[in-house]
N, C-alpha and C. Protein backbone atom coordinates (compact mmCIF):
# COMPACT_ATOMS: atom_id res chain seq x y z
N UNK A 1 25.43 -6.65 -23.70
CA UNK A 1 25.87 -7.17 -22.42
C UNK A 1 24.74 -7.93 -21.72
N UNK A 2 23.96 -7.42 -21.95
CA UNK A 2 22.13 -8.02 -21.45
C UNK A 2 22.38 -9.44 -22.17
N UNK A 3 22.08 -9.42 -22.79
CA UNK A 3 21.76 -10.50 -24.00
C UNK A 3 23.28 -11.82 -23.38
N UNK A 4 24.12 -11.51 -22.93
CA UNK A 4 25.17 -12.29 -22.83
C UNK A 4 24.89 -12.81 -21.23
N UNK A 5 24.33 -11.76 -20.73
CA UNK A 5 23.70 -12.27 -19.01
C UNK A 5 23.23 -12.61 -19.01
N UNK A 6 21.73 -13.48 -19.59
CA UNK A 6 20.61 -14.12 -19.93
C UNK A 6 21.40 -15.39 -20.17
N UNK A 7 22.52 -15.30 -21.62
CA UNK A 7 22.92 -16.55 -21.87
C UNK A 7 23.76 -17.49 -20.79
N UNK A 8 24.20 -16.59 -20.21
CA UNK A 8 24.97 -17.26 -18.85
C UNK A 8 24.11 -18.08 -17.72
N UNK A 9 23.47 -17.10 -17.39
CA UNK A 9 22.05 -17.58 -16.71
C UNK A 9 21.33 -18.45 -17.00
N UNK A 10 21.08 -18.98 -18.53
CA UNK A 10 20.97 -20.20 -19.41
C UNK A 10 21.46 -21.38 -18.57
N UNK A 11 22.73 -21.17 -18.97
CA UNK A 11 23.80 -22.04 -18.86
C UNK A 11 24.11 -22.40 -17.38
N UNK A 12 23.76 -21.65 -16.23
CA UNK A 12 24.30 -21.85 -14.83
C UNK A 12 22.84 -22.25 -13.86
N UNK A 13 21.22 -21.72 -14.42
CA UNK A 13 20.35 -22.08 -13.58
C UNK A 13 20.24 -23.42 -13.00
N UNK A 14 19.97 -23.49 -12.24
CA UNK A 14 20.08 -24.85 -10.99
C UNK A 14 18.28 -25.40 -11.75
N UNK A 15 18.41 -26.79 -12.52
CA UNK A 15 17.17 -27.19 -12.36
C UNK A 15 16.38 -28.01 -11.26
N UNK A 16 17.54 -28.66 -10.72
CA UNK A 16 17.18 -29.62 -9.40
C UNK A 16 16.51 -29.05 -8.25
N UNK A 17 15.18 -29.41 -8.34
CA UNK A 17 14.34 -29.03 -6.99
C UNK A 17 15.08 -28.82 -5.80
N UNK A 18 14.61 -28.11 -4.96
CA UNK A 18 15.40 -27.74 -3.62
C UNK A 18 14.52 -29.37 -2.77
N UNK A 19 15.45 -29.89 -2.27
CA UNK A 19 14.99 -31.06 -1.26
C UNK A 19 15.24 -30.24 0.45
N UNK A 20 14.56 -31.10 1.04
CA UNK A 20 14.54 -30.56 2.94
C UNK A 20 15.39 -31.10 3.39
N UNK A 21 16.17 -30.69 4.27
CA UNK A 21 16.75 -31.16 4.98
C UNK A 21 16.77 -32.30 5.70
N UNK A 22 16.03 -33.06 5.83
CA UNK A 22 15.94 -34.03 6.19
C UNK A 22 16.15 -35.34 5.30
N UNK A 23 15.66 -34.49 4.06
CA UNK A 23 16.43 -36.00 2.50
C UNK A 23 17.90 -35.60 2.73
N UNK A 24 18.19 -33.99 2.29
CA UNK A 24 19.13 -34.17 1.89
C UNK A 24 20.25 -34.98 3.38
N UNK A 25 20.28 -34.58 4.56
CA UNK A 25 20.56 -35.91 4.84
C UNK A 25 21.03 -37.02 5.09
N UNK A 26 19.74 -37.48 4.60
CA UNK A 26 19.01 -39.26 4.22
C UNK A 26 19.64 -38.97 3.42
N UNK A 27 20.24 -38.33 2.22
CA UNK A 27 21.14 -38.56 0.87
C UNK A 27 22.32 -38.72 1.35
N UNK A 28 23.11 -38.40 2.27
CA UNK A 28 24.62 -38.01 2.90
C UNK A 28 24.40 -39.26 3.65
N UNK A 29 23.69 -39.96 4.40
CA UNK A 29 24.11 -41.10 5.29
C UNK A 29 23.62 -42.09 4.23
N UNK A 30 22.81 -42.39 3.04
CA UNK A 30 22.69 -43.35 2.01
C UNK A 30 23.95 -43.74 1.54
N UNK A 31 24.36 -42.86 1.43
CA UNK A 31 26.07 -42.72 0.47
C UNK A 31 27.18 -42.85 1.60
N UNK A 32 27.05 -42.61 2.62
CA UNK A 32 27.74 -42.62 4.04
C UNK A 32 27.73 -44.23 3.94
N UNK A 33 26.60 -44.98 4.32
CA UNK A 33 26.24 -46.87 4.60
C UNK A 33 26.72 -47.40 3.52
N UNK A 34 26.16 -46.75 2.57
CA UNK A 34 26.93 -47.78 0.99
C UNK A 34 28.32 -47.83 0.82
N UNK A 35 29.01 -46.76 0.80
CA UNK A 35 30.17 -46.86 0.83
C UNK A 35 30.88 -47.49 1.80
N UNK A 36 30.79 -47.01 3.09
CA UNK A 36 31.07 -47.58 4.26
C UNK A 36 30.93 -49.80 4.35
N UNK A 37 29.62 -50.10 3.82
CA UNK A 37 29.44 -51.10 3.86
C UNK A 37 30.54 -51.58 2.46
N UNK A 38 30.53 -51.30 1.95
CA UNK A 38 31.37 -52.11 0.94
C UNK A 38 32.79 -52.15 0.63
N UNK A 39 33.19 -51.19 1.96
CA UNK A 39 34.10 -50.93 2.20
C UNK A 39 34.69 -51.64 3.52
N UNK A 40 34.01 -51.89 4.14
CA UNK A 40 33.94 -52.94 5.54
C UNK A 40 34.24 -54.25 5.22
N UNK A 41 33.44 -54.91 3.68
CA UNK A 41 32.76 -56.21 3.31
C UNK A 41 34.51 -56.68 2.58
N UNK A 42 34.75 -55.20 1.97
CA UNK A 42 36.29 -55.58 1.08
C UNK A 42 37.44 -56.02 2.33
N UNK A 43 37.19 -55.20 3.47
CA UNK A 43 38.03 -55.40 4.14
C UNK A 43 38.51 -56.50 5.01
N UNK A 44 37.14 -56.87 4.90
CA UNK A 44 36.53 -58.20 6.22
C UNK A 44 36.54 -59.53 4.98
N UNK A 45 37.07 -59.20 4.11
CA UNK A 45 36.49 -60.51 3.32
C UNK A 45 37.31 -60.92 2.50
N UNK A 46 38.48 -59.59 2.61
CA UNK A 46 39.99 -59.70 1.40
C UNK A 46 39.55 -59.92 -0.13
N UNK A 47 38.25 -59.59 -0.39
CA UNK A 47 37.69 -59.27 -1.80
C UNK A 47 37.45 -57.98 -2.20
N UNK A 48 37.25 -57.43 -3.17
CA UNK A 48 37.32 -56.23 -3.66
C UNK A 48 35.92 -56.02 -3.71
N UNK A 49 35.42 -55.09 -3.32
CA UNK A 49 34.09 -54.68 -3.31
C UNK A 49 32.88 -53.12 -3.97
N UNK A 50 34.65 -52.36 -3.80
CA UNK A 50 34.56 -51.02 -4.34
C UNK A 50 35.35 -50.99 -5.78
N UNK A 51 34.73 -50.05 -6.30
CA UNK A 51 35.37 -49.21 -7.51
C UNK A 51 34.86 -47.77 -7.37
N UNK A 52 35.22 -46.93 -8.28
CA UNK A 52 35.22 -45.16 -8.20
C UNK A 52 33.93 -44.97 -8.49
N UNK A 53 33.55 -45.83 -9.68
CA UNK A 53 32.23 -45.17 -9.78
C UNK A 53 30.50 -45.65 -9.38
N UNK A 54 31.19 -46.02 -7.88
CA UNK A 54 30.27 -46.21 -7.49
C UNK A 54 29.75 -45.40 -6.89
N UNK A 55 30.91 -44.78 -6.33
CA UNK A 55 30.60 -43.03 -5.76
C UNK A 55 29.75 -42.13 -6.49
N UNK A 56 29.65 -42.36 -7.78
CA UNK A 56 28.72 -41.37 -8.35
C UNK A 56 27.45 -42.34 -8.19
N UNK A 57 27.09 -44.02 -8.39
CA UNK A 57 26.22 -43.98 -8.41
C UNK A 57 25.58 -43.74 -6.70
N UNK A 58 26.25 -43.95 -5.93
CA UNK A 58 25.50 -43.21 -4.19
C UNK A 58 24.88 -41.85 -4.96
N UNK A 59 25.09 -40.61 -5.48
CA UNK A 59 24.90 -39.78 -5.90
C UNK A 59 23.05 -40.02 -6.40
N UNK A 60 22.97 -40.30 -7.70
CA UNK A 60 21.99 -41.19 -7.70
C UNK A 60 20.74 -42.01 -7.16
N UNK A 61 21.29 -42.65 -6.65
CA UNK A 61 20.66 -43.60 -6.13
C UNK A 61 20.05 -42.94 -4.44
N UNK A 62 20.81 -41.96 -4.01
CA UNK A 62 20.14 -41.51 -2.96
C UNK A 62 19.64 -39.68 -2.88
N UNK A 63 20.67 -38.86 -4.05
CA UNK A 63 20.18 -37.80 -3.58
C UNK A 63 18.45 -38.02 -5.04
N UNK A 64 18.75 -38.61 -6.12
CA UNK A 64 17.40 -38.74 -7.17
C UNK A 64 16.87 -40.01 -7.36
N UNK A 65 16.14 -40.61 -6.38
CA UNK A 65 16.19 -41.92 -6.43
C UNK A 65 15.06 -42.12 -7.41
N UNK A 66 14.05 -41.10 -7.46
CA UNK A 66 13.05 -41.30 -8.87
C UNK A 66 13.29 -41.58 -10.10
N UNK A 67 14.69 -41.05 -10.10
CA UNK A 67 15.50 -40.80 -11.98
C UNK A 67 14.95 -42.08 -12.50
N UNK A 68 15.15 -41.99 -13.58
CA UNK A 68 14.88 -43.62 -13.92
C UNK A 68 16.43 -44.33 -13.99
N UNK A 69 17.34 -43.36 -14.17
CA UNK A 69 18.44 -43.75 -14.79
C UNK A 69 18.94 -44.38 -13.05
N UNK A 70 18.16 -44.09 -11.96
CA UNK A 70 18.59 -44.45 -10.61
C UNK A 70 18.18 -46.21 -10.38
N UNK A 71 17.46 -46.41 -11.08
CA UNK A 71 16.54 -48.07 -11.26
C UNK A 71 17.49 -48.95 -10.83
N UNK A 72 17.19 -50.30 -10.26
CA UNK A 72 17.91 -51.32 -10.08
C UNK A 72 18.17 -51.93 -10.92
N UNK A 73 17.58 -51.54 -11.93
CA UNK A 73 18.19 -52.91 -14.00
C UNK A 73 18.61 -51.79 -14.49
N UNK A 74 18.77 -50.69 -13.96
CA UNK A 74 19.61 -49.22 -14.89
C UNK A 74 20.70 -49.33 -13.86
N UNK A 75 21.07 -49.52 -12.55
CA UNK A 75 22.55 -49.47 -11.76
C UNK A 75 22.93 -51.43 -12.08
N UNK A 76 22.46 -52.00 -11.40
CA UNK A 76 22.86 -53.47 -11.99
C UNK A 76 23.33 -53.74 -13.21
N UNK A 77 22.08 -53.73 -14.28
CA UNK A 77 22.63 -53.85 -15.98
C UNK A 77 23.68 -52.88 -16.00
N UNK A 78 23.54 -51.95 -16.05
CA UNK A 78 23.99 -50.49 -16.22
C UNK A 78 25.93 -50.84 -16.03
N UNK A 79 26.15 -50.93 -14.70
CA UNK A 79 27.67 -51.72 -14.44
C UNK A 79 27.86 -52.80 -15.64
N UNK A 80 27.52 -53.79 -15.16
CA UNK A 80 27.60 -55.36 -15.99
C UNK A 80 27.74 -55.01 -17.17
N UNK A 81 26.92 -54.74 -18.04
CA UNK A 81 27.44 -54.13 -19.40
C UNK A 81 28.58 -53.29 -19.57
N UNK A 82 28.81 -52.63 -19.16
CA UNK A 82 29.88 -51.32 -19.51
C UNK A 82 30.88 -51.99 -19.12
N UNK A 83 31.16 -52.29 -18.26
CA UNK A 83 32.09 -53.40 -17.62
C UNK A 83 32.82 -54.54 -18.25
N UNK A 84 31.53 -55.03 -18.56
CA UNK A 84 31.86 -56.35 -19.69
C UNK A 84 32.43 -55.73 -21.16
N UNK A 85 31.96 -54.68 -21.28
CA UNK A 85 32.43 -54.51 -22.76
C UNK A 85 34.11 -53.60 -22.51
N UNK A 86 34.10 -53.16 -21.48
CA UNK A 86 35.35 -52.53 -21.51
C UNK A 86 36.41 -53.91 -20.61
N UNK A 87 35.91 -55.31 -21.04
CA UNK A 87 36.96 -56.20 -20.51
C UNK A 87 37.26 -56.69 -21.87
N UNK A 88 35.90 -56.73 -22.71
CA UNK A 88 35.83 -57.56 -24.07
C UNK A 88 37.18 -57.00 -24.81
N UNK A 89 36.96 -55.53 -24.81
CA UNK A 89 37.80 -54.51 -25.72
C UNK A 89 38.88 -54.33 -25.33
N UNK A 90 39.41 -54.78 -23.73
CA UNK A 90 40.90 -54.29 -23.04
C UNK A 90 41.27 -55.69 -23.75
N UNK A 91 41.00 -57.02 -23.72
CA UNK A 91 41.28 -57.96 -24.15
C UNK A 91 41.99 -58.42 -25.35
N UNK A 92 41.48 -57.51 -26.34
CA UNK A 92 41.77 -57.73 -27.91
C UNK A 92 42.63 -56.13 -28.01
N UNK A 93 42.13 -54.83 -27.79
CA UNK A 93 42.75 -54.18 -27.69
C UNK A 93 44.12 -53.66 -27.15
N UNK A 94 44.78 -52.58 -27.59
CA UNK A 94 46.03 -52.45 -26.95
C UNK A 94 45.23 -51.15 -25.83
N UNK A 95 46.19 -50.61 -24.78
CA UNK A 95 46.15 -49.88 -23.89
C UNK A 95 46.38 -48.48 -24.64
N UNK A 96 45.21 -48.07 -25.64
CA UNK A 96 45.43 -46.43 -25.91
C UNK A 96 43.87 -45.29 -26.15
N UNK A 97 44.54 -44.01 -26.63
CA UNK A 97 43.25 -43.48 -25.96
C UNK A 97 42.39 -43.96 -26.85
N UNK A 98 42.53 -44.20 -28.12
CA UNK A 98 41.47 -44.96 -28.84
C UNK A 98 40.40 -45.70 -28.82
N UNK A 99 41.15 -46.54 -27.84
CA UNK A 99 40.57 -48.16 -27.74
C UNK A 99 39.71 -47.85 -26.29
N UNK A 100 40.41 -46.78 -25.58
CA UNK A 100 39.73 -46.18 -24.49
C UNK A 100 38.35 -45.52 -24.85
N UNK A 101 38.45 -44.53 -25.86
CA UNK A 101 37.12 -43.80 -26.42
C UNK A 101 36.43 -44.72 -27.03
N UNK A 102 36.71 -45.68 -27.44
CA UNK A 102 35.30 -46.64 -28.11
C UNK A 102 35.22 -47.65 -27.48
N UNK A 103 35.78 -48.05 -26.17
CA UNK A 103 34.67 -48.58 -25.01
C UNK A 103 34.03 -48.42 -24.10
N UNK A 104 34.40 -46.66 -23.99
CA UNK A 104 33.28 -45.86 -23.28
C UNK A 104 31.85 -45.53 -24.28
N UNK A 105 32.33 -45.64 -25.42
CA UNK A 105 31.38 -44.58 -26.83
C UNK A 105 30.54 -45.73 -26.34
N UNK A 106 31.29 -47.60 -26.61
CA UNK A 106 30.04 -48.30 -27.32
C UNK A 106 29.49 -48.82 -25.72
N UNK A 107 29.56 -48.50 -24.68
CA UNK A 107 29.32 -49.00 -23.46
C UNK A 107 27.91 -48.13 -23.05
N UNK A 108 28.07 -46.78 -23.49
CA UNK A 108 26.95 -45.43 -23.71
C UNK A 108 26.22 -46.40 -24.35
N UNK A 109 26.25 -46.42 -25.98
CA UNK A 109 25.84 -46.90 -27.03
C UNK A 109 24.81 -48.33 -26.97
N UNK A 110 25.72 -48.84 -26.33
CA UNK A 110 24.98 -50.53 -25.59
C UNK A 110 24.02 -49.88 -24.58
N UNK A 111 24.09 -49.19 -23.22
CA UNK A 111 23.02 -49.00 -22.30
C UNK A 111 21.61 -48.16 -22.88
N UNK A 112 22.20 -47.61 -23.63
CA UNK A 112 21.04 -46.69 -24.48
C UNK A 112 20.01 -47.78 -25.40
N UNK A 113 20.52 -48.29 -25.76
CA UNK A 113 19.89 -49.20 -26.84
C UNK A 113 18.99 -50.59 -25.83
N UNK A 114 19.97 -50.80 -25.10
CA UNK A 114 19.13 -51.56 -23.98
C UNK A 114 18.19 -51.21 -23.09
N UNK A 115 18.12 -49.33 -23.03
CA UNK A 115 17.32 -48.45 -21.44
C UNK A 115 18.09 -48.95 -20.71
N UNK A 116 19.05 -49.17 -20.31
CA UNK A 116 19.20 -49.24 -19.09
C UNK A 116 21.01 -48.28 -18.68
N UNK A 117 20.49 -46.91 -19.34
CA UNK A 117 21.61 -45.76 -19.02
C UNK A 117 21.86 -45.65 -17.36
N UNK A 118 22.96 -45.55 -17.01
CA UNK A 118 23.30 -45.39 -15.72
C UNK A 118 24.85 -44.57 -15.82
N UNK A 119 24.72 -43.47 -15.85
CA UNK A 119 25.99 -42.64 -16.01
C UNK A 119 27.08 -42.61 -15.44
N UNK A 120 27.58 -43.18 -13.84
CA UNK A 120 28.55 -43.93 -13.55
C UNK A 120 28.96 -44.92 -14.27
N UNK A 121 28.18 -45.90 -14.78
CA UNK A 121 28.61 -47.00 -15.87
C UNK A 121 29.25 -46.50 -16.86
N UNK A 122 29.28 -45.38 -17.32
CA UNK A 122 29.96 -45.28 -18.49
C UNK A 122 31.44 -44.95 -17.99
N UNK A 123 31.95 -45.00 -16.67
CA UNK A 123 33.69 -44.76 -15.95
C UNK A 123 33.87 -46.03 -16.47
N UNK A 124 32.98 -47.01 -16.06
CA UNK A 124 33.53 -48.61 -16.17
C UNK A 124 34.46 -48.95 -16.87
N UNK A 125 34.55 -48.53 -18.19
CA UNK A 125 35.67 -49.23 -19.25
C UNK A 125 37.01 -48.28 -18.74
N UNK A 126 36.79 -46.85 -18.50
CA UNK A 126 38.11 -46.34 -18.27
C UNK A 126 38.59 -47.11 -16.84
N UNK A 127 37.65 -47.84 -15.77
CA UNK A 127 38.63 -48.15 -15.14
C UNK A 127 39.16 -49.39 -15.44
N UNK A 128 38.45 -50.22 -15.96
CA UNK A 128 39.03 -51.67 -16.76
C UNK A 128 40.54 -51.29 -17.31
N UNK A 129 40.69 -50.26 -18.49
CA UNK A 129 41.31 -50.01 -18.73
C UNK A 129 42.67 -49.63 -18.25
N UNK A 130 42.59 -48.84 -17.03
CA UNK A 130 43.36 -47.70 -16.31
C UNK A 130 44.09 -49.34 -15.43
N UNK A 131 43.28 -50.11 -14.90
CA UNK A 131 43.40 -51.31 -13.82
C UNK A 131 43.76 -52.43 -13.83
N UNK A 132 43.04 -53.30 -15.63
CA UNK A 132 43.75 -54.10 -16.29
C UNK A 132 43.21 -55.10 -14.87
N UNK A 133 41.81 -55.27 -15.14
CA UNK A 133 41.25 -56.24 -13.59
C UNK A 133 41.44 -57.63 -14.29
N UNK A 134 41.13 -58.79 -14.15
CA UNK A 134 40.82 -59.71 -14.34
C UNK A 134 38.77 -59.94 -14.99
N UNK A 135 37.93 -60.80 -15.72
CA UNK A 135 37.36 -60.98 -15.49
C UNK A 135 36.61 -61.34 -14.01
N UNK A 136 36.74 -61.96 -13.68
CA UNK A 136 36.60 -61.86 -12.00
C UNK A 136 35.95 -60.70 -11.62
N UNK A 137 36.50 -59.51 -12.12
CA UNK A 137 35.77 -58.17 -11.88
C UNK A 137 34.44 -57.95 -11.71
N UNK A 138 33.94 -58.55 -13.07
CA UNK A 138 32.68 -58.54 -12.67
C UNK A 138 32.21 -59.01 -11.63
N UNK A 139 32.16 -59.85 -10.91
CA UNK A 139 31.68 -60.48 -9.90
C UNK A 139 31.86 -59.81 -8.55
N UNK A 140 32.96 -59.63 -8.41
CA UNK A 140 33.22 -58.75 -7.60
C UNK A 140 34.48 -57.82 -7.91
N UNK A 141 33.90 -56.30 -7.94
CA UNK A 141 33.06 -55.63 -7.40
C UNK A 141 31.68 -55.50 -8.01
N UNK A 142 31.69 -55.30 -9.17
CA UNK A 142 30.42 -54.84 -10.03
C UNK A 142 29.57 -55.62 -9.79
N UNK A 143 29.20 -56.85 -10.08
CA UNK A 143 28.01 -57.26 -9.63
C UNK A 143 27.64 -57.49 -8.11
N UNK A 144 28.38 -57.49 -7.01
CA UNK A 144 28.25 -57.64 -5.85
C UNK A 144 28.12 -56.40 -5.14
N UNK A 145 28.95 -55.28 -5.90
CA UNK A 145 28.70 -54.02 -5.33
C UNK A 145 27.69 -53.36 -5.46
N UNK A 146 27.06 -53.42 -7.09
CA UNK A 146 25.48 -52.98 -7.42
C UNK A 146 24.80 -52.89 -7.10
N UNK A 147 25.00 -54.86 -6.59
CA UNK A 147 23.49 -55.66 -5.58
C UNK A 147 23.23 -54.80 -4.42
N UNK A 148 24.55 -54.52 -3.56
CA UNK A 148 24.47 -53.93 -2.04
C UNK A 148 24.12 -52.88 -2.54
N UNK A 149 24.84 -52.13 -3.23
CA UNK A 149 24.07 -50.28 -2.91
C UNK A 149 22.67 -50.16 -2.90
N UNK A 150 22.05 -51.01 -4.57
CA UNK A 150 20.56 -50.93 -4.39
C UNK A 150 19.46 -51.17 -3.15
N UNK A 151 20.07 -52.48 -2.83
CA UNK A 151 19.60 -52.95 -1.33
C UNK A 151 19.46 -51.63 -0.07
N UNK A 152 20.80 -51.42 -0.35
CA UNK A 152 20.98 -50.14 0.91
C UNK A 152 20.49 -48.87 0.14
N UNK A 153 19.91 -48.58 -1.13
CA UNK A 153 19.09 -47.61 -1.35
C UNK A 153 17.68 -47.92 -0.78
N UNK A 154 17.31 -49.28 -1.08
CA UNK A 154 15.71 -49.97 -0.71
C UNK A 154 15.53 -49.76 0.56
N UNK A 155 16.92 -49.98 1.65
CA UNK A 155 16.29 -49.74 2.87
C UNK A 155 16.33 -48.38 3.71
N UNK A 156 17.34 -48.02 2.35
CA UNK A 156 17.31 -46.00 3.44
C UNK A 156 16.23 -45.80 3.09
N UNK A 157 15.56 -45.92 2.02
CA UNK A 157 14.25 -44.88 1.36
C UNK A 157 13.15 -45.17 2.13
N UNK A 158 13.15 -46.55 3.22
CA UNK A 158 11.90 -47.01 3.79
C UNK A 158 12.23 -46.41 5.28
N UNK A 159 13.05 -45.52 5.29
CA UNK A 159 13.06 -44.91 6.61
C UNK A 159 12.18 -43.19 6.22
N UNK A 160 12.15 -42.73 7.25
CA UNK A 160 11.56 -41.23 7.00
C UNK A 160 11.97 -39.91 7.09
N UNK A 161 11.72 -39.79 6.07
CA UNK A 161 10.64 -39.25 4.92
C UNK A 161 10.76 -40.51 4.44
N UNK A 162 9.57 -41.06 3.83
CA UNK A 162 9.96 -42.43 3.35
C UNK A 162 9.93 -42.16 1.55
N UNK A 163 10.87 -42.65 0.89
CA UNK A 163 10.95 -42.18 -0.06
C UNK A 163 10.92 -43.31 -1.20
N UNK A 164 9.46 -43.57 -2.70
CA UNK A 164 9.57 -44.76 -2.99
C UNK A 164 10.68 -45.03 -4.16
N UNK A 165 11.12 -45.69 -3.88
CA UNK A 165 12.27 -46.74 -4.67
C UNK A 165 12.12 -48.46 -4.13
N UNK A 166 12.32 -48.81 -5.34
CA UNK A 166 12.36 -48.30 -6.71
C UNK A 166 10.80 -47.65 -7.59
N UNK A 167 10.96 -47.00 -7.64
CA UNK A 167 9.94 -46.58 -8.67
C UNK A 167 9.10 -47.28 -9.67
N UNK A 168 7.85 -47.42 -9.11
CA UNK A 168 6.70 -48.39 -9.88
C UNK A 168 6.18 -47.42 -11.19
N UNK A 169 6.49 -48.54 -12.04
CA UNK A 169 5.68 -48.00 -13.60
C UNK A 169 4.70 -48.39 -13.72
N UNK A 170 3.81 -47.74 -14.36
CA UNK A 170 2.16 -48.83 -14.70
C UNK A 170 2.66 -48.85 -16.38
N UNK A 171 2.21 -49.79 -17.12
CA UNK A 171 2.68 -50.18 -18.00
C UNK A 171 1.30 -49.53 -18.64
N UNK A 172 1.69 -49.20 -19.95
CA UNK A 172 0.22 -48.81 -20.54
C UNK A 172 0.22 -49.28 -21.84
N UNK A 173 -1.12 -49.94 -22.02
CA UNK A 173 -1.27 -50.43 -22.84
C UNK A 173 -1.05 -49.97 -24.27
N UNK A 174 -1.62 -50.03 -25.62
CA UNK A 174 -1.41 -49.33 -26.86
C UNK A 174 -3.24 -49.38 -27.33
């Protein structure tokens, strides 16, 4: 019974640092402005600005903005690719779960191979799929929506606690 409580405990420990109250927040009104703003911009502008998984990337982008997978060429690329490939594949493909699982598989498959994983991106093809958008899509929402969240991650994080994003690499040599 021991031995089975340990494994549970495995399986359920919380690794995510405890943040202060004051990020967490700066995480709740990041995701509060982003959404809100692109939700204003769709409304005020009769263009589409939102999709679902952008909601996860607010997640992201404001409660772990260090992740790498939180980066502005990991949420930017990150959409655009997955996106594009789940228009390539709705295109030639028929509407089944098949064609559904291998343009999420190769949309993973593509961001991995590129670095630039962003785990909301991988909804992208199911909603292509589910929505049947136009090319156009890309443009707006995905690439226009990307642009804004990052932006509105750049400028929550420069408030305080000031928090840096995007995250500077030093490149190291060999």
């Amino acid at each position: 019974m021991r031995d089975k409580m340990k494994v549970l405990q495995h399986f359920f420990a919380r690794q995510q640092p405890r943040q202060s109250n004051s990020l967490i927040i700066k995480s709740g009104f990041g995701g509060l402005t982003g959404i809100a703003l692109l939700g204003l911009l769709s409304q005020s502008t009769d263009s589409l600005w939102l999709m679902a998984p952008f909601g996860a990337t607010c997640v992201l982008l404001f409660s772990v903005p260090a992740s790498p997978l939180s980066q502005p060429a990991n949420v930017i690329a990150g959409h655009l690719l997955s996106t594009s490939i789940g228009l390539a594949l709705h295109t030639f493909l028929p509407m089944s779960w098949w064609a559904i699982g291998l343009a999420v598989g190769l949309a993973i498959a593509a961001m991995a191979v590129l670095r630039i994983s962003h785990p909301p991106a991988g909804a992208d093809p199911l909603v292509v799929f589910l929505e049947s958008p136009g090319w156009d899509y890309l443009g707006f929402p995905v690439l226009s929506g990307s642009i804004i969240l990052v932006l509105v991650a750049w400028l929550v994080h420069r408030a305080p606690p000031v928090v840096h994003y995007p995250i500077h690499v030093v490149q190291q040599t060999k």
